[in-house]
Protein backbone atom coordinates (compact mmCIF):
# COMPACT_ATOMS: atom_id res chain seq x y z
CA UNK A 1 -55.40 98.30 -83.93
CA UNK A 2 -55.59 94.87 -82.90
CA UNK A 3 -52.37 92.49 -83.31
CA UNK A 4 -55.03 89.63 -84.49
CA UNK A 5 -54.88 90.94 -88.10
CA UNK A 6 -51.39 89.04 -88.40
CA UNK A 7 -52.51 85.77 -87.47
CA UNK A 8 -52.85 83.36 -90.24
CA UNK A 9 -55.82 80.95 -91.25
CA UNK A 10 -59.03 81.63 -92.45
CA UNK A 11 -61.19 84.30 -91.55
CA UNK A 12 -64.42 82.09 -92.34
CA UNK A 13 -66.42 79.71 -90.86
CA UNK A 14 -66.49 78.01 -94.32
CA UNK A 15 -65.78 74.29 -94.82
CA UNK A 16 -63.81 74.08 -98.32
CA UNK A 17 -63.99 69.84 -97.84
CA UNK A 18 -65.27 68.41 -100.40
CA UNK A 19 -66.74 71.48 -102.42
CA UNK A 20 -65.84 71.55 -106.31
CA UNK A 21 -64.76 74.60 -108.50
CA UNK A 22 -68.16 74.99 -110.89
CA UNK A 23 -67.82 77.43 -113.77
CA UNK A 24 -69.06 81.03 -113.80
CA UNK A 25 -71.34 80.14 -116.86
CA UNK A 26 -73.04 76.64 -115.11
CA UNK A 27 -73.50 79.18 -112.14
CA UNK A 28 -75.12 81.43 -114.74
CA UNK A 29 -77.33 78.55 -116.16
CA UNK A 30 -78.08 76.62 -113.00
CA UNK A 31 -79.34 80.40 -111.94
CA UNK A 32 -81.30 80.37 -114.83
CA UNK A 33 -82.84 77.27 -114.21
CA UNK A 34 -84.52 78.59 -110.87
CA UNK A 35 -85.28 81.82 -112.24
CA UNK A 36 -87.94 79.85 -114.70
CA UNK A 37 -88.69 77.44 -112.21
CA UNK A 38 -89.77 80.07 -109.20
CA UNK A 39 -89.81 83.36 -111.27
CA UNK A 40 -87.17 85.01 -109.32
CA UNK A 41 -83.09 84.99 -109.79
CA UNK A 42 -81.58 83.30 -107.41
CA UNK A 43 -78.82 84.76 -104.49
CA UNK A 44 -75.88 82.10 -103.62
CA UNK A 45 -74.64 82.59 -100.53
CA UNK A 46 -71.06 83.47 -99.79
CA UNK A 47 -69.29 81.40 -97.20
CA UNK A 48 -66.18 82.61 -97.94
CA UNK A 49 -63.48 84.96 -100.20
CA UNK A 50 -59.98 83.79 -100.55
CA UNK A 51 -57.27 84.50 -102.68
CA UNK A 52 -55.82 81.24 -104.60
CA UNK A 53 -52.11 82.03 -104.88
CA UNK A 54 -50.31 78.70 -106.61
CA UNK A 55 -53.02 79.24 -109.71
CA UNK A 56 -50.72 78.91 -113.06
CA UNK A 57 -52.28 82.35 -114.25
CA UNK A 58 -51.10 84.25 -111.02
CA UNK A 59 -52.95 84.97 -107.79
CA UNK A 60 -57.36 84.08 -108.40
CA UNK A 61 -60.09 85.44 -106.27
CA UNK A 62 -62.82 82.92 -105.59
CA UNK A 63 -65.60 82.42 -103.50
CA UNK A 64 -67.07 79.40 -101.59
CA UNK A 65 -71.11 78.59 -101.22
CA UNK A 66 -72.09 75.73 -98.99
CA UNK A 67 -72.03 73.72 -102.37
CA UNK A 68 -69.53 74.94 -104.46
CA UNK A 69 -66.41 77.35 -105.44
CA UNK A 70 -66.41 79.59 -108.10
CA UNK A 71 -63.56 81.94 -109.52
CA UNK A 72 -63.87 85.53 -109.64
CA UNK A 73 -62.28 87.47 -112.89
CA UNK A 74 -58.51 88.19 -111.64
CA UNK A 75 -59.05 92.15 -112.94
CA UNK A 76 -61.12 91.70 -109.37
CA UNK A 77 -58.08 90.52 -107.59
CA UNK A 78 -57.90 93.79 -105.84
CA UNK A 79 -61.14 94.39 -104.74
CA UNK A 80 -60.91 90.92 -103.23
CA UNK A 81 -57.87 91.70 -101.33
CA UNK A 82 -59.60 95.07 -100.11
CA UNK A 83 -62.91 92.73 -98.70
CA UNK A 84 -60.24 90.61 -97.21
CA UNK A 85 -59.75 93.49 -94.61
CA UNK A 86 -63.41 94.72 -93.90
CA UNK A 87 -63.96 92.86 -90.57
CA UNK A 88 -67.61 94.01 -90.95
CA UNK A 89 -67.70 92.24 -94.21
CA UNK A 90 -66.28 89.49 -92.88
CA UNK A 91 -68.60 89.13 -89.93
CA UNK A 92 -71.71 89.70 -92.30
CA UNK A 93 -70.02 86.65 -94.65
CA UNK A 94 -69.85 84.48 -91.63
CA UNK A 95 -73.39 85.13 -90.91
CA UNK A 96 -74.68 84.92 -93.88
CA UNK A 97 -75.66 87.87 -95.04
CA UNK A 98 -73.66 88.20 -98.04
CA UNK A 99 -74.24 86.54 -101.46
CA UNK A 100 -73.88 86.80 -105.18
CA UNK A 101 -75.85 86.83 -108.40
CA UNK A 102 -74.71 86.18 -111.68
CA UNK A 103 -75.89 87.77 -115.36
CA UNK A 104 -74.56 86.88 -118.45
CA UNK A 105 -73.72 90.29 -121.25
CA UNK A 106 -72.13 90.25 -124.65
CA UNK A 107 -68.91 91.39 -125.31
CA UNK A 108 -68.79 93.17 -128.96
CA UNK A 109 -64.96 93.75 -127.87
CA UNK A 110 -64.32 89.64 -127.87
CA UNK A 111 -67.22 89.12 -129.83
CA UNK A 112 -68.47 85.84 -127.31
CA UNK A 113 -71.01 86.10 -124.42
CA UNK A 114 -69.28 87.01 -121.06
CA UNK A 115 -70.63 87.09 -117.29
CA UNK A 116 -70.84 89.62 -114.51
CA UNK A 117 -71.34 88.49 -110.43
CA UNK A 118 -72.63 91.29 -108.49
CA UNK A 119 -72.43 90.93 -104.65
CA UNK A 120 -75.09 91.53 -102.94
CA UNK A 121 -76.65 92.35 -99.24
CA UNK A 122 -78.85 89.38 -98.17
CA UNK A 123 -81.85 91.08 -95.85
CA UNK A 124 -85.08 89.27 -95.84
CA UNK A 125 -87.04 91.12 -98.58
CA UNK A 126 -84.11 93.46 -99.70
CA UNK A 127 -81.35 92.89 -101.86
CA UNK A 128 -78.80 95.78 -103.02
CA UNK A 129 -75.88 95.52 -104.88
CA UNK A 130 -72.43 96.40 -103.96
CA UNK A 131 -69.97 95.54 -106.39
CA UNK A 132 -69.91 94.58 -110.41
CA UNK A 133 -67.38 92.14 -111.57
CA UNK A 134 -66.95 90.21 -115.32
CA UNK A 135 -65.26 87.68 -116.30
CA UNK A 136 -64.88 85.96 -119.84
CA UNK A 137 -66.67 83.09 -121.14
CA UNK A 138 -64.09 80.09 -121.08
């Protein structure tokens, strides 16, 4: 066990500075927008996972790209906390090798169109997913 788990600060080499939160559902379209352009859906990169605490709706996973934020659904909350403590994880975010895509699904239980992110492994030429999370269309 190292002591260095209770030291405080983040865990990523991620710059928040100047990034803006972006909706799950412009992710969604700007991902559809490349996927006609080149043919292929698009991976954004993960820079970083944290845990917004002061949100008004309780405690909000997000993630950070190198150009924006985006929330997670809060049902993923824990799953987010787990990550939080995978020091493999967390060295594979710093370099790089993690990302996320996003699909969009309808929901006949709120009758409106919803999306999913599903993490991903970034390998050149391999991509495998890892975990499934939805959230609701805003």
């Amino acid at each position: 066990m190292s002591v260095q788990k209770y030291n405080k600060g983040s865990k990523f080499n991620a710059t928040l500075t100047g990034l803006e939160f972006v909706k799950l559902e412009e992710v969604f379209k700007m991902s559809e927008d490349e996927k006609a352009t080149t043919g292929k859906k698009p991976v954004f990169t993960i820079t970083g996972i944290f845990i917004n605490n002061k949100s008004k709706f309780g405690p909000r996973p997000f993630v950070s790209t190198p150009d924006f934020l985006v929330d997670l659904p809060s049902h993923m909350l824990d799953t987010v906390k787990e990550m939080l403590t995978d020091e493999e994880l967390i060295k594979d975010i710093n370099e790089g090798k993690v990302g996320f895509t996003v699909r969009a699904y309808f929901s006949n239980r709120y009758n409106k169109d919803c999306f999913s992110v599903d993490f991903v492994d970034k390998e050149p030429a391999k991509e495998k997913a890892s975990v499934t999370a939805t959230t609701e269309k805003a």
